[in-house]
N, C-alpha and C. Protein backbone atom coordinates (compact mmCIF):
# COMPACT_ATOMS: atom_id res chain seq x y z
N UNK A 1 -9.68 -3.98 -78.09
CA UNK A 1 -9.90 -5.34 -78.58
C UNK A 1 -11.05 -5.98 -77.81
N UNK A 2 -12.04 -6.69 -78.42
CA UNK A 2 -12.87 -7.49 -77.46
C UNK A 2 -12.97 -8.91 -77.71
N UNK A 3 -12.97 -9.10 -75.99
CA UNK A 3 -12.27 -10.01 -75.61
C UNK A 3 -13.59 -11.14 -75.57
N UNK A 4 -12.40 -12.41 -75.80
CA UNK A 4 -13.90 -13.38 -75.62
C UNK A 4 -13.31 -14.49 -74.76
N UNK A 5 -14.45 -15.46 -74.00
CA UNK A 5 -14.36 -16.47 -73.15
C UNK A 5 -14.43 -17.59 -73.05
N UNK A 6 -13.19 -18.02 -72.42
CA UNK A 6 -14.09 -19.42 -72.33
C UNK A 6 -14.63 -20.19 -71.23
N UNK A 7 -14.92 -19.32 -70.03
CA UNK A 7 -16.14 -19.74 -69.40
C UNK A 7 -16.66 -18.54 -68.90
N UNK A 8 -18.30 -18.46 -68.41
CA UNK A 8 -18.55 -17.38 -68.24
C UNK A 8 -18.84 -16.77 -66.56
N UNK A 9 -18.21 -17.90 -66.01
CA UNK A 9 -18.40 -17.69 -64.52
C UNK A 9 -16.95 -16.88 -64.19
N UNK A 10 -16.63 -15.88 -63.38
CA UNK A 10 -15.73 -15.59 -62.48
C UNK A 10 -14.92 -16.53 -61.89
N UNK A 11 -15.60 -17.49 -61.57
CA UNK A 11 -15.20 -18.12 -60.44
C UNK A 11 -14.42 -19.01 -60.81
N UNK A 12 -14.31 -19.54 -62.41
CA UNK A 12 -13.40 -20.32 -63.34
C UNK A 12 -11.89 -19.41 -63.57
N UNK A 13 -11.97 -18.10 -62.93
CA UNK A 13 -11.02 -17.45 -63.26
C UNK A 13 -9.75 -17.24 -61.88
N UNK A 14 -10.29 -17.75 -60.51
CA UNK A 14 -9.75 -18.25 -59.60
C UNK A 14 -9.35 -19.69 -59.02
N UNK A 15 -9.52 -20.37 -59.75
CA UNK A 15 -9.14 -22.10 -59.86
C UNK A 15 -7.55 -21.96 -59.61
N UNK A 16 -7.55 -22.76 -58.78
CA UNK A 16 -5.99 -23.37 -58.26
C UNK A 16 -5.65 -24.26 -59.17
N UNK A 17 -4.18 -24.46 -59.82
CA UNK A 17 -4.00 -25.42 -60.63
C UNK A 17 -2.86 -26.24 -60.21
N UNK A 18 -2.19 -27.26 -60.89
CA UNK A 18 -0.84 -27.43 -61.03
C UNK A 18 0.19 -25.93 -60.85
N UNK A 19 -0.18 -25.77 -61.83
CA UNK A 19 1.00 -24.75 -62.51
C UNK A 19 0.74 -23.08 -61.47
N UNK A 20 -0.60 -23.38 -61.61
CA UNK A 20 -1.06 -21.91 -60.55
C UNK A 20 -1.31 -22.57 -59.12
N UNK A 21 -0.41 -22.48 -58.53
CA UNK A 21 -0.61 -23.21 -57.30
C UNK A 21 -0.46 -22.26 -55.92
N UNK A 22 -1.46 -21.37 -56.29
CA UNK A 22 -1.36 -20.37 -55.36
C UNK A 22 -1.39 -20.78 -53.54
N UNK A 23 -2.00 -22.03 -53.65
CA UNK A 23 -1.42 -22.32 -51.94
C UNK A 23 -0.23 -22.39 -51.29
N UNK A 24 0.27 -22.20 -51.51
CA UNK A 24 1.73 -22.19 -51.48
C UNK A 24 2.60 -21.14 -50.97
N UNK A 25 2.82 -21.79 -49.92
CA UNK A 25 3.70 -21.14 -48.78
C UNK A 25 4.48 -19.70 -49.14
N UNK A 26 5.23 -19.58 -50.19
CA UNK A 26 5.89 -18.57 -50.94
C UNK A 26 4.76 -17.86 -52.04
N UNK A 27 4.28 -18.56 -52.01
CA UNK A 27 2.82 -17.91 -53.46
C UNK A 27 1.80 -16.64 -52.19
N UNK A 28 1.32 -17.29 -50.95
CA UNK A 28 0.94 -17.12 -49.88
C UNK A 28 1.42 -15.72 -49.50
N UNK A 29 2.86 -15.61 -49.26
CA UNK A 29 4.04 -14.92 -48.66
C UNK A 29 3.46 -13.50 -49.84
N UNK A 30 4.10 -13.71 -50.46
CA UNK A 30 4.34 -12.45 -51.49
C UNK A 30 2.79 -11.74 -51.78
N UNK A 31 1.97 -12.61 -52.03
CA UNK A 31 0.80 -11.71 -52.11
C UNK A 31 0.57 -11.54 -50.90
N UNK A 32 0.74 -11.15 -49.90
CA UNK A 32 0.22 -10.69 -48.32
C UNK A 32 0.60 -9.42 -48.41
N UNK A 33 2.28 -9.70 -49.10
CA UNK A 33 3.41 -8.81 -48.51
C UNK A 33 2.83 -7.33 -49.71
N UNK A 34 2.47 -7.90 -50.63
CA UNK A 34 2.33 -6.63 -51.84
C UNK A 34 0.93 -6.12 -51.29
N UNK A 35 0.22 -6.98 -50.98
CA UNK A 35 -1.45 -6.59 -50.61
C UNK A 35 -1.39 -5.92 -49.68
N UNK A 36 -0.86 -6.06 -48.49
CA UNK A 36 -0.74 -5.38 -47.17
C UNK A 36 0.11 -4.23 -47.30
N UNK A 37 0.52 -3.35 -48.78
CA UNK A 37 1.07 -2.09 -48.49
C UNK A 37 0.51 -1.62 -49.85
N UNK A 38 -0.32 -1.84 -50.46
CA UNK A 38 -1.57 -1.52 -51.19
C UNK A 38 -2.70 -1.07 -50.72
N UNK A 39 -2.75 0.36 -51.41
CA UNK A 39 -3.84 1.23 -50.87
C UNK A 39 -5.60 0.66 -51.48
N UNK A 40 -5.66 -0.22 -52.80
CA UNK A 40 -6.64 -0.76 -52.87
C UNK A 40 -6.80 -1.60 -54.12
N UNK A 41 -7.52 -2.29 -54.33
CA UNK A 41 -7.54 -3.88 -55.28
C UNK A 41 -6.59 -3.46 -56.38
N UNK A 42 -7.08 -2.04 -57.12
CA UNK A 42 -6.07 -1.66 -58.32
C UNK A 42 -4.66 -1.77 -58.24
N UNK A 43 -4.31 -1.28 -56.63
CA UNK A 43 -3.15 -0.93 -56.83
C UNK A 43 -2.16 -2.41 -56.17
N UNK A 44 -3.62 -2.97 -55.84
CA UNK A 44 -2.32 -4.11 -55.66
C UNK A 44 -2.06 -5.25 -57.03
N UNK A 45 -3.11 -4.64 -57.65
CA UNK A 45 -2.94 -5.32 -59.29
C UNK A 45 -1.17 -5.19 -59.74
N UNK A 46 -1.37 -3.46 -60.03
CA UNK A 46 -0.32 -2.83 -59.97
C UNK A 46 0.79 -3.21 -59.38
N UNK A 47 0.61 -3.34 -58.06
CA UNK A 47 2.00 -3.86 -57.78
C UNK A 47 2.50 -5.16 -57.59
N UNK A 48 1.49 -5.69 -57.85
CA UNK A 48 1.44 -7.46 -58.29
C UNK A 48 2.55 -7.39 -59.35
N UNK A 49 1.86 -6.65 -60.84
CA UNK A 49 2.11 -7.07 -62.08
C UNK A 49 3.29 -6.40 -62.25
N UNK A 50 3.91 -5.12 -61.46
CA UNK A 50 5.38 -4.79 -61.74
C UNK A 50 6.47 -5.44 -60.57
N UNK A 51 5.57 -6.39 -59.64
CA UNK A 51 6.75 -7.07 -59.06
C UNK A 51 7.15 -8.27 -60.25
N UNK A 52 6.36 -8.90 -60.84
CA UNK A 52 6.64 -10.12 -62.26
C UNK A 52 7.51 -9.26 -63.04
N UNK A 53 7.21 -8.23 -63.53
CA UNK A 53 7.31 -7.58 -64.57
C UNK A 53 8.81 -7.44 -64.55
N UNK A 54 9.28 -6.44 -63.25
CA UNK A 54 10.65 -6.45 -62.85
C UNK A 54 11.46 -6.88 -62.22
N UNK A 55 11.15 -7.75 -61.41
CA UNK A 55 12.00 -8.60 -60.23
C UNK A 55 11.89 -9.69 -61.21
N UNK A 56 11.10 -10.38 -61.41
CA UNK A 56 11.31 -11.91 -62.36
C UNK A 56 11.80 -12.03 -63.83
N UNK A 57 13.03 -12.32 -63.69
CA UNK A 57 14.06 -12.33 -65.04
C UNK A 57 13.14 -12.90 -65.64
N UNK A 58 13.20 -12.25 -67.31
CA UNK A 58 12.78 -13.09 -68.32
C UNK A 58 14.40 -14.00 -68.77
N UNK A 59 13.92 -15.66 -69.26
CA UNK A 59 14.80 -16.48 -68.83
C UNK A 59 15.97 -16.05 -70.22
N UNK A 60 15.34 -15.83 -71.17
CA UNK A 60 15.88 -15.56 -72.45
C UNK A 60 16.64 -14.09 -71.90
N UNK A 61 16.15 -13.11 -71.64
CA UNK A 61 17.07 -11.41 -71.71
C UNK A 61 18.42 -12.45 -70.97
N UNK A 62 18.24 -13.09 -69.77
CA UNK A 62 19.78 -13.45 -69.02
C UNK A 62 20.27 -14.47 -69.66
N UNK A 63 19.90 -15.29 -70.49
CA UNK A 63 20.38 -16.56 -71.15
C UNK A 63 20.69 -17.37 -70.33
N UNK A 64 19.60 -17.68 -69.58
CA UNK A 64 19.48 -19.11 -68.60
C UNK A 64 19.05 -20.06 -69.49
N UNK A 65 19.78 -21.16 -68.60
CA UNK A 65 18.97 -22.51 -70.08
C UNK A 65 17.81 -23.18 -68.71
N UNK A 66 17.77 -22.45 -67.34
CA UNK A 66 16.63 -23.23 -66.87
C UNK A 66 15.80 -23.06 -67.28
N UNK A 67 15.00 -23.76 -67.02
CA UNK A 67 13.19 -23.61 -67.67
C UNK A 67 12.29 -24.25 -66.14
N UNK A 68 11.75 -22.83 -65.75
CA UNK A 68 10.46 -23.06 -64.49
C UNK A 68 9.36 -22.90 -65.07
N UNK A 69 8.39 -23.19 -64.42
CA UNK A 69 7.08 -23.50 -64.80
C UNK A 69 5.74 -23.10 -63.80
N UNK A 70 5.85 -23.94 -62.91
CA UNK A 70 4.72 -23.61 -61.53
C UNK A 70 4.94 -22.14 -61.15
N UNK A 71 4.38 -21.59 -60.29
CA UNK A 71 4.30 -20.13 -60.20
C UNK A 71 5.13 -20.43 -58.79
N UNK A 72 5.48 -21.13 -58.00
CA UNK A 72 5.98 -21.61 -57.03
C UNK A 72 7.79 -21.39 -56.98
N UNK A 73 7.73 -22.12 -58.60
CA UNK A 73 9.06 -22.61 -59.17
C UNK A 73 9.66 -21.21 -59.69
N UNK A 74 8.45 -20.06 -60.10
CA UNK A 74 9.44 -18.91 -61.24
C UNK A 74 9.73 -17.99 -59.47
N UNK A 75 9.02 -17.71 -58.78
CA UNK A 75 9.01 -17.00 -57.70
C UNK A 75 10.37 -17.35 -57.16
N UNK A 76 10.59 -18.89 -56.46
CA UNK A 76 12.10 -19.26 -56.32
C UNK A 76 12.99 -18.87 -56.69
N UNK A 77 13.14 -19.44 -58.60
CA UNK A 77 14.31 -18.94 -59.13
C UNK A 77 13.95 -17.70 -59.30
N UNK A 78 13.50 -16.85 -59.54
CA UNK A 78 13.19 -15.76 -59.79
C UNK A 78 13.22 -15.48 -61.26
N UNK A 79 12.88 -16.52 -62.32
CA UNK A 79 13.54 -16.02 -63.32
C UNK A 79 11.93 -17.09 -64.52
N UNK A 80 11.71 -16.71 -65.78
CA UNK A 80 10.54 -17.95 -66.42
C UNK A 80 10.90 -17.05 -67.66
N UNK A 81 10.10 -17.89 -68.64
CA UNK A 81 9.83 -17.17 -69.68
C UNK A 81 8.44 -16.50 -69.27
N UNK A 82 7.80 -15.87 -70.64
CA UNK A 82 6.75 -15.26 -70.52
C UNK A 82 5.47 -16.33 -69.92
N UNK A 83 5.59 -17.81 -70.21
CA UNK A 83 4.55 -18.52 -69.96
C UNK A 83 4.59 -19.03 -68.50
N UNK A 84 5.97 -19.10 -68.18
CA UNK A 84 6.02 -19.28 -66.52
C UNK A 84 5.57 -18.27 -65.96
N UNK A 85 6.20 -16.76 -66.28
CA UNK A 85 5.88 -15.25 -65.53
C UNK A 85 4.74 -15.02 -65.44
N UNK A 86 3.70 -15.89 -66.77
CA UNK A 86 1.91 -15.55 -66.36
C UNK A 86 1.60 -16.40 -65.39
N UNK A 87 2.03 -17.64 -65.34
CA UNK A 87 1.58 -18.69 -64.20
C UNK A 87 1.70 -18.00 -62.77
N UNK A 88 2.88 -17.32 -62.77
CA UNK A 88 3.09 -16.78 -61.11
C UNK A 88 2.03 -15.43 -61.26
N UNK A 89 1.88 -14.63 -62.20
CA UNK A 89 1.17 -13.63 -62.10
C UNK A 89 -0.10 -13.68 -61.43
N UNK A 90 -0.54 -14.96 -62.29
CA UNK A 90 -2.44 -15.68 -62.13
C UNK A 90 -2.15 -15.86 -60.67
N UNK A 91 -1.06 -16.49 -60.17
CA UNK A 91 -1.27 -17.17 -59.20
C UNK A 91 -1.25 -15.78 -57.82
N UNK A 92 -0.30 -15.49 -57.82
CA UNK A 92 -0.42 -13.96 -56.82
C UNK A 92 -1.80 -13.24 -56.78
N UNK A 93 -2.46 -13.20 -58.49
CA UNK A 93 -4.02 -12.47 -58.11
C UNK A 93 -5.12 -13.21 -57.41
N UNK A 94 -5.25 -14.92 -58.12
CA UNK A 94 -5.89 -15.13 -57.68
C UNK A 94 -6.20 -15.79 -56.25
N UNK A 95 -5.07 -15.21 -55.82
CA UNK A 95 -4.74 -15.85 -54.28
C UNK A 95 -4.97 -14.63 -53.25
N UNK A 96 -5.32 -13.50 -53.71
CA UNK A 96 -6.34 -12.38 -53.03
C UNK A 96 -7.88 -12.61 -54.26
N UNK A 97 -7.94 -13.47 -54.48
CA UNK A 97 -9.52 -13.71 -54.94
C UNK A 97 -9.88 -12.90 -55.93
N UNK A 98 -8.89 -12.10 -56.76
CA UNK A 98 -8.88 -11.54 -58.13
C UNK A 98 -8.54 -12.54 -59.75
N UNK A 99 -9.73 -12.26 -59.80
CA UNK A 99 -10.04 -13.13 -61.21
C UNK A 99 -9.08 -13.11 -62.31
N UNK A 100 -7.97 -14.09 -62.46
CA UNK A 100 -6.86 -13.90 -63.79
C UNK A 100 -7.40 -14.99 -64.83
N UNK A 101 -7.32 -14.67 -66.00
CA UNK A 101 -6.91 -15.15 -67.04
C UNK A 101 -5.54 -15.30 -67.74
N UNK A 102 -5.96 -15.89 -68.69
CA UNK A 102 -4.39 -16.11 -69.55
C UNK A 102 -4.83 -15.88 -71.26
N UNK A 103 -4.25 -15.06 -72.10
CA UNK A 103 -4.29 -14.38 -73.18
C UNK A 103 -2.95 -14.44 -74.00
N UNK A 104 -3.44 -14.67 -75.08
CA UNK A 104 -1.81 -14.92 -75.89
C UNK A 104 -1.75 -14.03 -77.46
N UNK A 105 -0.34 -13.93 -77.32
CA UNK A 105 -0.20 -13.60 -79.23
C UNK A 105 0.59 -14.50 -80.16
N UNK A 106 0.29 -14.37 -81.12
CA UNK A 106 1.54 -14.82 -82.28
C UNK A 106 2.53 -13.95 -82.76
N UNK A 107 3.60 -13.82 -82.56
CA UNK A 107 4.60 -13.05 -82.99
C UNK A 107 5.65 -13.87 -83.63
N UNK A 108 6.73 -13.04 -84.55
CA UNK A 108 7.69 -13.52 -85.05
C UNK A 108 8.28 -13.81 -83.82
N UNK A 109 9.74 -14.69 -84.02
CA UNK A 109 10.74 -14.95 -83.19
C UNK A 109 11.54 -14.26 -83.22
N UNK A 110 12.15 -13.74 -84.24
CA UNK A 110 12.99 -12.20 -84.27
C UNK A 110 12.00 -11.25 -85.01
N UNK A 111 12.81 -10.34 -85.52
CA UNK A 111 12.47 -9.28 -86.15
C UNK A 111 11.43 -9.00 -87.28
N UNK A 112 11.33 -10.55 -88.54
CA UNK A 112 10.86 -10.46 -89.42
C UNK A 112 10.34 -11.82 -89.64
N UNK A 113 9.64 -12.07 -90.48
CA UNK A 113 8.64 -13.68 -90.22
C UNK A 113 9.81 -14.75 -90.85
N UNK A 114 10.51 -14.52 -91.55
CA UNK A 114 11.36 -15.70 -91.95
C UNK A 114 12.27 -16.06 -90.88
N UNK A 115 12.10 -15.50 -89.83
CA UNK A 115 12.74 -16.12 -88.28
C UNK A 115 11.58 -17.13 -87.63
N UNK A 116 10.49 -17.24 -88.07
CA UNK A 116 9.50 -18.13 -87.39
C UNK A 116 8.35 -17.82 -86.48
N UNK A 117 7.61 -18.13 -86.23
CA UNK A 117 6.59 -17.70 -85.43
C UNK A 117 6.69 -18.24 -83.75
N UNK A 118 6.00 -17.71 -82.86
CA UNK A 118 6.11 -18.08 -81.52
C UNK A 118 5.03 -17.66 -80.96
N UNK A 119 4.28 -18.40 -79.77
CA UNK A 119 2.62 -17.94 -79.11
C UNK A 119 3.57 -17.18 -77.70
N UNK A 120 3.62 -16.19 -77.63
CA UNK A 120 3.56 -15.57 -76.50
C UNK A 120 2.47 -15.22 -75.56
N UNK A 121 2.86 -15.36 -74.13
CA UNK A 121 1.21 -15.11 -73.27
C UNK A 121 1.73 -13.86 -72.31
N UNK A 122 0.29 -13.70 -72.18
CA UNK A 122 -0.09 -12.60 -71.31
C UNK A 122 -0.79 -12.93 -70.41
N UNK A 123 -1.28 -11.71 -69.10
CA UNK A 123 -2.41 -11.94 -68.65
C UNK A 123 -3.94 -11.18 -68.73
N UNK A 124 -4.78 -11.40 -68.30
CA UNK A 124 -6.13 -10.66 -68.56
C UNK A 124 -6.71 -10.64 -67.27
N UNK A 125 -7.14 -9.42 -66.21
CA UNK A 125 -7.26 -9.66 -65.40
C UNK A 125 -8.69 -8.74 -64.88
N UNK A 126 -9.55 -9.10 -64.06
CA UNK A 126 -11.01 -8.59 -63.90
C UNK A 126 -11.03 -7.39 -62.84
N UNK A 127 -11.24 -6.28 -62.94
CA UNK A 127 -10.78 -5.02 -61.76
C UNK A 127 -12.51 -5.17 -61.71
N UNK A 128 -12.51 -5.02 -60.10
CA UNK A 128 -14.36 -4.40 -59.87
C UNK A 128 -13.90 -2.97 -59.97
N UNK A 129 -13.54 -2.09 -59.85
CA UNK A 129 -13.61 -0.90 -59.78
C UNK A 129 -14.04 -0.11 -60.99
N UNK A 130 -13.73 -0.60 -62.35
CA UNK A 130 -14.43 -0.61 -63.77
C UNK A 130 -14.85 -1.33 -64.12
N UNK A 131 -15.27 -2.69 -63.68
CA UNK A 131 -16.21 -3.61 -64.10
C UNK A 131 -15.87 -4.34 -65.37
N UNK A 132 -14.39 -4.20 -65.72
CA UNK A 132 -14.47 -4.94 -66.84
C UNK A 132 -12.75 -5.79 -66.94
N UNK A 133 -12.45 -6.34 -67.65
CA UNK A 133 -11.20 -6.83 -67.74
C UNK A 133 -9.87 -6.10 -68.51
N UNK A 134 -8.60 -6.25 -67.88
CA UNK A 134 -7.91 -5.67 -68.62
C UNK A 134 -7.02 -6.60 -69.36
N UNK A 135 -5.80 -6.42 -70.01
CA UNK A 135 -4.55 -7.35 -70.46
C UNK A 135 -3.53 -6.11 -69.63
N UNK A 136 -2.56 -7.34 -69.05
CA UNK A 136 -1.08 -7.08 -68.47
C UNK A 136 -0.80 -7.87 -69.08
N UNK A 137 0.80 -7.49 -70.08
CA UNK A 137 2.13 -7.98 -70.15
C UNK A 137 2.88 -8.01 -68.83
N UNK A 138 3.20 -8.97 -68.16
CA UNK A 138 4.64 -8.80 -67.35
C UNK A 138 5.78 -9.59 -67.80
N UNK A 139 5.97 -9.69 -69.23
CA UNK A 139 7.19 -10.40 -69.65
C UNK A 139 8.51 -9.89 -69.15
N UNK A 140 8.23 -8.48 -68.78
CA UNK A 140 9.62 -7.50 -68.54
C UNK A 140 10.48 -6.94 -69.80
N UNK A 141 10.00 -5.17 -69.06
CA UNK A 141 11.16 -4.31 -70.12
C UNK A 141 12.25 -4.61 -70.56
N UNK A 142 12.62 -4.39 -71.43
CA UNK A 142 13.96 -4.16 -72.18
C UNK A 142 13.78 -2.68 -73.66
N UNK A 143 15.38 -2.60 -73.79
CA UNK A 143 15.32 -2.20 -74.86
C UNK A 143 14.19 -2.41 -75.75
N UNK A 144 13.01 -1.74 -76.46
CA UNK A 144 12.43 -1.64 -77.66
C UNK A 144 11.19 -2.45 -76.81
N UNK A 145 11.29 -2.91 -75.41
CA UNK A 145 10.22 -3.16 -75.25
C UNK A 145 9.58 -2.81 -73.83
N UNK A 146 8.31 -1.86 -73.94
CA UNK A 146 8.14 -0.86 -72.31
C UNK A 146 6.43 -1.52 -72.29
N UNK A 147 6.01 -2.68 -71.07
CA UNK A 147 4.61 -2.82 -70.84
C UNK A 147 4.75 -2.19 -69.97
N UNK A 148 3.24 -1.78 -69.41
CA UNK A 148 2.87 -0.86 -68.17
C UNK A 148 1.32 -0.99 -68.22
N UNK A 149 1.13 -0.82 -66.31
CA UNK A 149 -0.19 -1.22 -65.85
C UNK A 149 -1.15 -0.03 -66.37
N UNK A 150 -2.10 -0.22 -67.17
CA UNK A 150 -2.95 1.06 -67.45
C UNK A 150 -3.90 0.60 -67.64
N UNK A 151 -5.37 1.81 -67.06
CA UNK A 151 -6.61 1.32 -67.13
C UNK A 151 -7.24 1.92 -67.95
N UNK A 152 -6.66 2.46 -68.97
CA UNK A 152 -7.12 3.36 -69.77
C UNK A 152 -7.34 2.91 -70.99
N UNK A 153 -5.45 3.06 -71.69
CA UNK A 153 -5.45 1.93 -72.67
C UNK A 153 -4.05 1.00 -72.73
N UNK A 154 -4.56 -0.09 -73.52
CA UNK A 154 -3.33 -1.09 -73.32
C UNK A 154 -1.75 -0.60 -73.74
N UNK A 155 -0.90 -0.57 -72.67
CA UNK A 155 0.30 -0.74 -73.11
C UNK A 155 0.76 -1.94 -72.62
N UNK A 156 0.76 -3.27 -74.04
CA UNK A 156 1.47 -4.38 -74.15
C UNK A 156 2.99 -4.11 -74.22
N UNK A 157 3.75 -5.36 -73.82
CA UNK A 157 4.90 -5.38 -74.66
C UNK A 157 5.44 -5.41 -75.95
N UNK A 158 4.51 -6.00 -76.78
CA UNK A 158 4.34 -5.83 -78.41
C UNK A 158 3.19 -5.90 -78.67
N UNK A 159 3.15 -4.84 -79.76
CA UNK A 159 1.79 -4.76 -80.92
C UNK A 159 1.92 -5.44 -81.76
N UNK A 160 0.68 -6.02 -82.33
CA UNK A 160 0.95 -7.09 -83.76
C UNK A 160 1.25 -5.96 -84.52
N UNK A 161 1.80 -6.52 -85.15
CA UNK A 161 2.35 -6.31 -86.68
C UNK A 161 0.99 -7.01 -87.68
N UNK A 162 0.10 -7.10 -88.31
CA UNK A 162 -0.83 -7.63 -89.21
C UNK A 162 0.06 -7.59 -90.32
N UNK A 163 1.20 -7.09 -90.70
CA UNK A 163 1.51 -7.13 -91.86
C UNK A 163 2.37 -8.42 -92.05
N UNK A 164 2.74 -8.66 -90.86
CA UNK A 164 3.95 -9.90 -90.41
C UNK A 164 3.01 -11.17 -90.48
N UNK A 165 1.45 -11.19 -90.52
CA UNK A 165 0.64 -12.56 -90.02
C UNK A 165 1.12 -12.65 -88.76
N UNK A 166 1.33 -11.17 -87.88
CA UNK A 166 0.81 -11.79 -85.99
C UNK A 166 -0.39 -11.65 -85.55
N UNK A 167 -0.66 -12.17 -84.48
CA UNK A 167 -1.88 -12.17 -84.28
C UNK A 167 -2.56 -12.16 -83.13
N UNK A 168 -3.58 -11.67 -83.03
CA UNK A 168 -3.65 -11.45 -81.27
C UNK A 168 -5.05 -11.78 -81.01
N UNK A 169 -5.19 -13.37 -80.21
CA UNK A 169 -5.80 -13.66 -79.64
C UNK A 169 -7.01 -13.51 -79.13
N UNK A 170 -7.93 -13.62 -79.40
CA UNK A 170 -9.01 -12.46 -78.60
C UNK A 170 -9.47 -13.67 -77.35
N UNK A 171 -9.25 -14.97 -76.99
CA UNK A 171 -9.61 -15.64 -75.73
C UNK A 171 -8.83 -15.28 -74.61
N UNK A 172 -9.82 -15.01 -73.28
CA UNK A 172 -9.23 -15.39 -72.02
C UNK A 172 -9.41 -16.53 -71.50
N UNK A 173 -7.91 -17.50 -71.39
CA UNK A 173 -8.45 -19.00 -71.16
C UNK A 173 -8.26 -18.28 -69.43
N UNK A 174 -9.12 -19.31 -68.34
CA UNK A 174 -9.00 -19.75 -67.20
C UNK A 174 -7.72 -20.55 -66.61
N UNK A 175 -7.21 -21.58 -67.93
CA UNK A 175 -5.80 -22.07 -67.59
C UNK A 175 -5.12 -21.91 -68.56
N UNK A 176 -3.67 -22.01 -68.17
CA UNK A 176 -2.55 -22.06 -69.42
C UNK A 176 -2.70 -22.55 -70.41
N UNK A 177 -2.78 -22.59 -71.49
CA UNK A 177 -2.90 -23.19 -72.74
C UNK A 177 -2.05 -24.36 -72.86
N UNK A 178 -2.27 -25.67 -73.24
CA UNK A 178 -1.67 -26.66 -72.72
C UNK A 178 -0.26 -26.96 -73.77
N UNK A 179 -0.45 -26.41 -74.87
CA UNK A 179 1.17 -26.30 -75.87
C UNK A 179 2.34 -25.30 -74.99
N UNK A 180 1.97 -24.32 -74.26
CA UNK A 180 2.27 -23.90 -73.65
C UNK A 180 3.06 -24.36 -72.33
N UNK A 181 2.28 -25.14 -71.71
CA UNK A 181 2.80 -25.87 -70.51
C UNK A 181 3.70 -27.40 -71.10
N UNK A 182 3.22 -27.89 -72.30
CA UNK A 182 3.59 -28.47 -72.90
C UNK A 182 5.35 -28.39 -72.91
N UNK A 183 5.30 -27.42 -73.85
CA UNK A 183 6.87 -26.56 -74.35
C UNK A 183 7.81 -26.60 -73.08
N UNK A 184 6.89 -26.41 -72.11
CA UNK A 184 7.99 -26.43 -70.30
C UNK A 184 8.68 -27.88 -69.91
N UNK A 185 7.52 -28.31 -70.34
CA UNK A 185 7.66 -29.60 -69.48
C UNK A 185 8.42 -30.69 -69.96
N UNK A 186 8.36 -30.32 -71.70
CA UNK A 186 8.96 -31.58 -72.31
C UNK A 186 10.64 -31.14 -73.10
N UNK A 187 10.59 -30.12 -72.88
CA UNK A 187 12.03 -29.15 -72.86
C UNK A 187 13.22 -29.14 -71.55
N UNK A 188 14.32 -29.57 -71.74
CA UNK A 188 15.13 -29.28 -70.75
C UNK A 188 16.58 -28.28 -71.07
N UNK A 189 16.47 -27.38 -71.87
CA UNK A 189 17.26 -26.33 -72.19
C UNK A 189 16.20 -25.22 -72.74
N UNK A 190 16.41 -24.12 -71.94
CA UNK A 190 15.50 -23.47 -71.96
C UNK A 190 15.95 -22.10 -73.33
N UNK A 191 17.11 -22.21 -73.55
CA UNK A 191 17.86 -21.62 -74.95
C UNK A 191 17.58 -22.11 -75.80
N UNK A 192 17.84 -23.73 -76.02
CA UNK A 192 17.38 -24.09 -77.00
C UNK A 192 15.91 -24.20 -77.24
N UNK A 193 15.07 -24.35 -76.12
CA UNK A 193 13.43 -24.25 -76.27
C UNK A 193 12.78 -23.27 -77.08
N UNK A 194 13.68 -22.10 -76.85
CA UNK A 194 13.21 -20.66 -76.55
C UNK A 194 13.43 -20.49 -78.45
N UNK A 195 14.46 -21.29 -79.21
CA UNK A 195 14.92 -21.47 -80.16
C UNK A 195 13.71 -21.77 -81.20
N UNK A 196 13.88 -23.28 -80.64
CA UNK A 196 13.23 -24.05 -81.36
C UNK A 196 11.72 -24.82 -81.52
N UNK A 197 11.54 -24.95 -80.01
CA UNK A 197 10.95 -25.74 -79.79
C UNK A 197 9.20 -24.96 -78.93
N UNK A 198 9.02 -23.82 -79.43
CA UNK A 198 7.85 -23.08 -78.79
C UNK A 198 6.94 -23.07 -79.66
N UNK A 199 5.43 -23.37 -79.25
CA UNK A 199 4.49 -23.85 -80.07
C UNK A 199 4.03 -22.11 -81.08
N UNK A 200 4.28 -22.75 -82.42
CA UNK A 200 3.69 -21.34 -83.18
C UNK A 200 2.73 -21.43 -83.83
N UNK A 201 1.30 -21.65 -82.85
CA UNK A 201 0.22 -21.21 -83.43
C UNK A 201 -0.77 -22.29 -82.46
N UNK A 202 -1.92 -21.72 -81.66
CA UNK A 202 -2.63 -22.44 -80.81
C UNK A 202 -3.81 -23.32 -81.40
């Protein structure tokens, strides 16, 4: 897939935010701890994106009705949807000075489109070692659904379906998409959010 931007500096891709608030004492902590037993930038990508991937509940597989947000907040509870799990992702890379983005799809909500549509995110992240950017899912495995770190080719958590009208994104924003952060902030049941109330279509 090629990917497009919306800014063209690097350096828009390490910005501290609200939500990516990589200063942060625990944000701080964990990327030291993964970096300092990482043999080199890739592999601490790698083990960045399968500590999100598998240690941080997706909030829906456990049927939590919390809803976190800051990358601060999913690290704590240990638990976000996919739009919190990218916030902590961005925030762990770009807090060793690795360039993250944020990348999204449209997918059904269940199985087939008369269940509704939903923007799911990802991340997109810049390796010097190939000079170019990749996409990580760390929403976390389950049944029917296996992402994994590869520099080869993408294994997402889901493929569009084109036949369904999903759709896949071709921007790497610099920040969360704001329907996105939106959906967190103005939601206080994270079941019913996860339901009803998630923006379908950017």
């Amino acid at each position: 897939m090629n990917l497009s931007f919306d800014s063209n500096s690097l350096e828009d891709y390490l910005t501290e935010t609200e939500e990516v608030d990589y200063s942060h004492l625990s944000i701080k902590e964990k990327a030291s701890e993964l970096y300092s037993t990482s043999t080199d930038e890739d592999h601490f990508v790698k083990k960045a994106y399968e500590f999100v991937r598998d240690e941080i509940s997706h909030s829906w597989d456990i049927q939590s009705s919390r809803i976190t947000c800051k990358a601060s907040e999913v690290l704590f509870f240990k638990e976000g949807i996919c739009y919190a799990k990218s916030n902590l992702l961005c925030a762990i890379l770009r807090n060793k000075g690795i360039p993250t983005g944020f990348c999204y799809q449209r997918l059904t909500i269940g199985d087939t489109p008369d269940t509704g549509y939903c923007i799911h995110a990802l991340n997109a992240v810049y390796l010097k070692s190939i000079r170019r950017w990749i996409r990580l899912d760390a929403r976390g495995n389950k049944l029917g659904v296996n992402s994994e770190f590869s520099l080869d080719k993408e294994k997402l958590a889901f493929s569009v379906r084109r036949e369904y009208d999903e759709l896949d994104y071709p921007v790497v924003y610099k920040q969360p998409h704001p329907k996105t952060i939106d959906a967190l902030k103005t939601n206080k049941d994270c079941i019913m959010m996860y339901l009803n109330a998630l923006p379908s279509s950017l």
